[in-house]
Structures are given as structure tokens and as C-alpha cells.
C-alpha atoms as a PDB file:
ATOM      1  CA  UNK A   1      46.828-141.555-169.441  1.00  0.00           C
ATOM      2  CA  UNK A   2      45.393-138.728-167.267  1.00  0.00           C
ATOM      3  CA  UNK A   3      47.934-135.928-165.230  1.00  0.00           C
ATOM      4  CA  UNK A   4      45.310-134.278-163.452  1.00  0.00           C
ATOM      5  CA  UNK A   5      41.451-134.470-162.845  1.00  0.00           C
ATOM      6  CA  UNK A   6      39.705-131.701-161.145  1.00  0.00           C
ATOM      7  CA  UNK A   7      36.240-132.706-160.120  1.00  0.00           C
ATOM      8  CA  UNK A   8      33.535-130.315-160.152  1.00  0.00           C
ATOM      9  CA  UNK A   9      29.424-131.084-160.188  1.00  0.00           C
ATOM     10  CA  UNK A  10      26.594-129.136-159.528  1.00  0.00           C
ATOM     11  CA  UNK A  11      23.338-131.017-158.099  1.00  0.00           C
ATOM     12  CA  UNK A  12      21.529-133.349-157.731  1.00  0.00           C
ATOM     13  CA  UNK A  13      24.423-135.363-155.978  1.00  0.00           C
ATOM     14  CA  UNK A  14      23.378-139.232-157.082  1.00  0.00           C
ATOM     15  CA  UNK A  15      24.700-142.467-157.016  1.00  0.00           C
ATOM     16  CA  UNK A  16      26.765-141.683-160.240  1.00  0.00           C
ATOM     17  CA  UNK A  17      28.284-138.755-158.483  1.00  0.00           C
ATOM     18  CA  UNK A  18      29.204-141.077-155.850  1.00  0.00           C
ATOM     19  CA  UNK A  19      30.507-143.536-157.863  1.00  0.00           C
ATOM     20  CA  UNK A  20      32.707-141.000-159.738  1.00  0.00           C
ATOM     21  CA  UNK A  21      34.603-139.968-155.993  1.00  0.00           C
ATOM     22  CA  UNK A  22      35.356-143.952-156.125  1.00  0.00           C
ATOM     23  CA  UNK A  23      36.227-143.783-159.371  1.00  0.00           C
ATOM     24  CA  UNK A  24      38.845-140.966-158.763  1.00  0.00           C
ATOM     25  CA  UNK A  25      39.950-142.305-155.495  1.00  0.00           C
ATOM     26  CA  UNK A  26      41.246-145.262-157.632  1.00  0.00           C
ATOM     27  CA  UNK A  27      43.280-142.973-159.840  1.00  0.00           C
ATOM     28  CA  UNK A  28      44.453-141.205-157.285  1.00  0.00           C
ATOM     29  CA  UNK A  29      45.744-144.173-155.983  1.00  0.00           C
ATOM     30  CA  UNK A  30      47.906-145.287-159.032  1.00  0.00           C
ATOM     31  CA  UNK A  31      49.365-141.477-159.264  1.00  0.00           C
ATOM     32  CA  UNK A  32      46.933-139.245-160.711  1.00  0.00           C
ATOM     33  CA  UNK A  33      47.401-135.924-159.249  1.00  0.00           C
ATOM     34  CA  UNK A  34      43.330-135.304-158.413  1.00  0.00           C
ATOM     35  CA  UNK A  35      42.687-130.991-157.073  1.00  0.00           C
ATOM     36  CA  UNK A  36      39.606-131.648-155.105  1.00  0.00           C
ATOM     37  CA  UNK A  37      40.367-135.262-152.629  1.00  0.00           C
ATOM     38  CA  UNK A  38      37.432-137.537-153.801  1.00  0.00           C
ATOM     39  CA  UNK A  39      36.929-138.695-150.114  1.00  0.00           C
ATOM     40  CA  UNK A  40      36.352-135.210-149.095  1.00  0.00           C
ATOM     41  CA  UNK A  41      33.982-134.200-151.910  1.00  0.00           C
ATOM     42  CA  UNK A  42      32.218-137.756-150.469  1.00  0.00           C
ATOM     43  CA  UNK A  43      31.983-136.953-147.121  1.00  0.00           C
ATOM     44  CA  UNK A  44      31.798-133.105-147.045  1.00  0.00           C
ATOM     45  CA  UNK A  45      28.074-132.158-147.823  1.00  0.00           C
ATOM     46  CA  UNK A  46      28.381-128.625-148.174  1.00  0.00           C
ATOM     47  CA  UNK A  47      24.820-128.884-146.276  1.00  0.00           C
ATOM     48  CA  UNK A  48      26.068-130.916-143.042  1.00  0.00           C
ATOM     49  CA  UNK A  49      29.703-129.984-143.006  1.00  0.00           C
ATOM     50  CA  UNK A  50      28.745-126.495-141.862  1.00  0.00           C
ATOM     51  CA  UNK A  51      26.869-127.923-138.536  1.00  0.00           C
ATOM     52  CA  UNK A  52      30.289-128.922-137.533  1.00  0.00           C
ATOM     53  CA  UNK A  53      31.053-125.336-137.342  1.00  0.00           C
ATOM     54  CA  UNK A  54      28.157-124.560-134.995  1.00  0.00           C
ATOM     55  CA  UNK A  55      29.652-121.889-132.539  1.00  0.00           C
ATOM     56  CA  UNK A  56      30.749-119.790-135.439  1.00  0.00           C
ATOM     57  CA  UNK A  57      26.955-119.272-137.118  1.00  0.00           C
ATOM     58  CA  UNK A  58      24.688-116.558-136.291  1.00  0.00           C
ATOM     59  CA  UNK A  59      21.624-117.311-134.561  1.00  0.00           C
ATOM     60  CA  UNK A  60      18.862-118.255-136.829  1.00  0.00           C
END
């Protein structure tokens, strides 16, 4: 029985990574209290999710 998971990876992001945010999605389901939401790890690329902040960037 796990409480709490916190997930934390440095690259490369692979298929196991991905498979891990499943993986904890699932547990977070049945009640396991996981810090960092699976989805968002998922579907935040630290590269891309910064383009959605655009008009706050300097010029490059």
C-alpha cells in the first residue's frame, strides 16, 4: 500500500516515462494521494508549454 508518490525524472522522457504517468494516474484513481498530477507531467513539456505563454517572452 502506497500514501503518496511524488514523481520526479530527469531526461530522456521515453515510452517508460510515459507509461509511468499511466501508471500513477491509475493509483491516483483508487486514492493515492500523487504531488505532481500524472496528466500534467504528460501533457506539459516543459519545452512546448512555455509557447503557450508567448506574449510574456522576450524577443529572441
Amino acid at each position: 500500500e502506497i500514501d503518496v508518490v511524488m514523481m520526479r525524472k530527469d531526461p530522456p522522457f521515453d515510452m517508460n516515462y510515459i507509461y509511468s504517468t499511466y501508471l500513477l494516474e491509475r493509483g491516483q484513481s483508487e486514492g493515492t494521494l500523487v504531488i505532481n498530477n500524472p496528466r500534467s507531467l504528460r501533457d506539459c513539456n516543459e519545452k512546448f508549454f512555455a509557447t503557450a505563454f508567448a506574449n510574456y517572452q522576450p524577443p529572441s
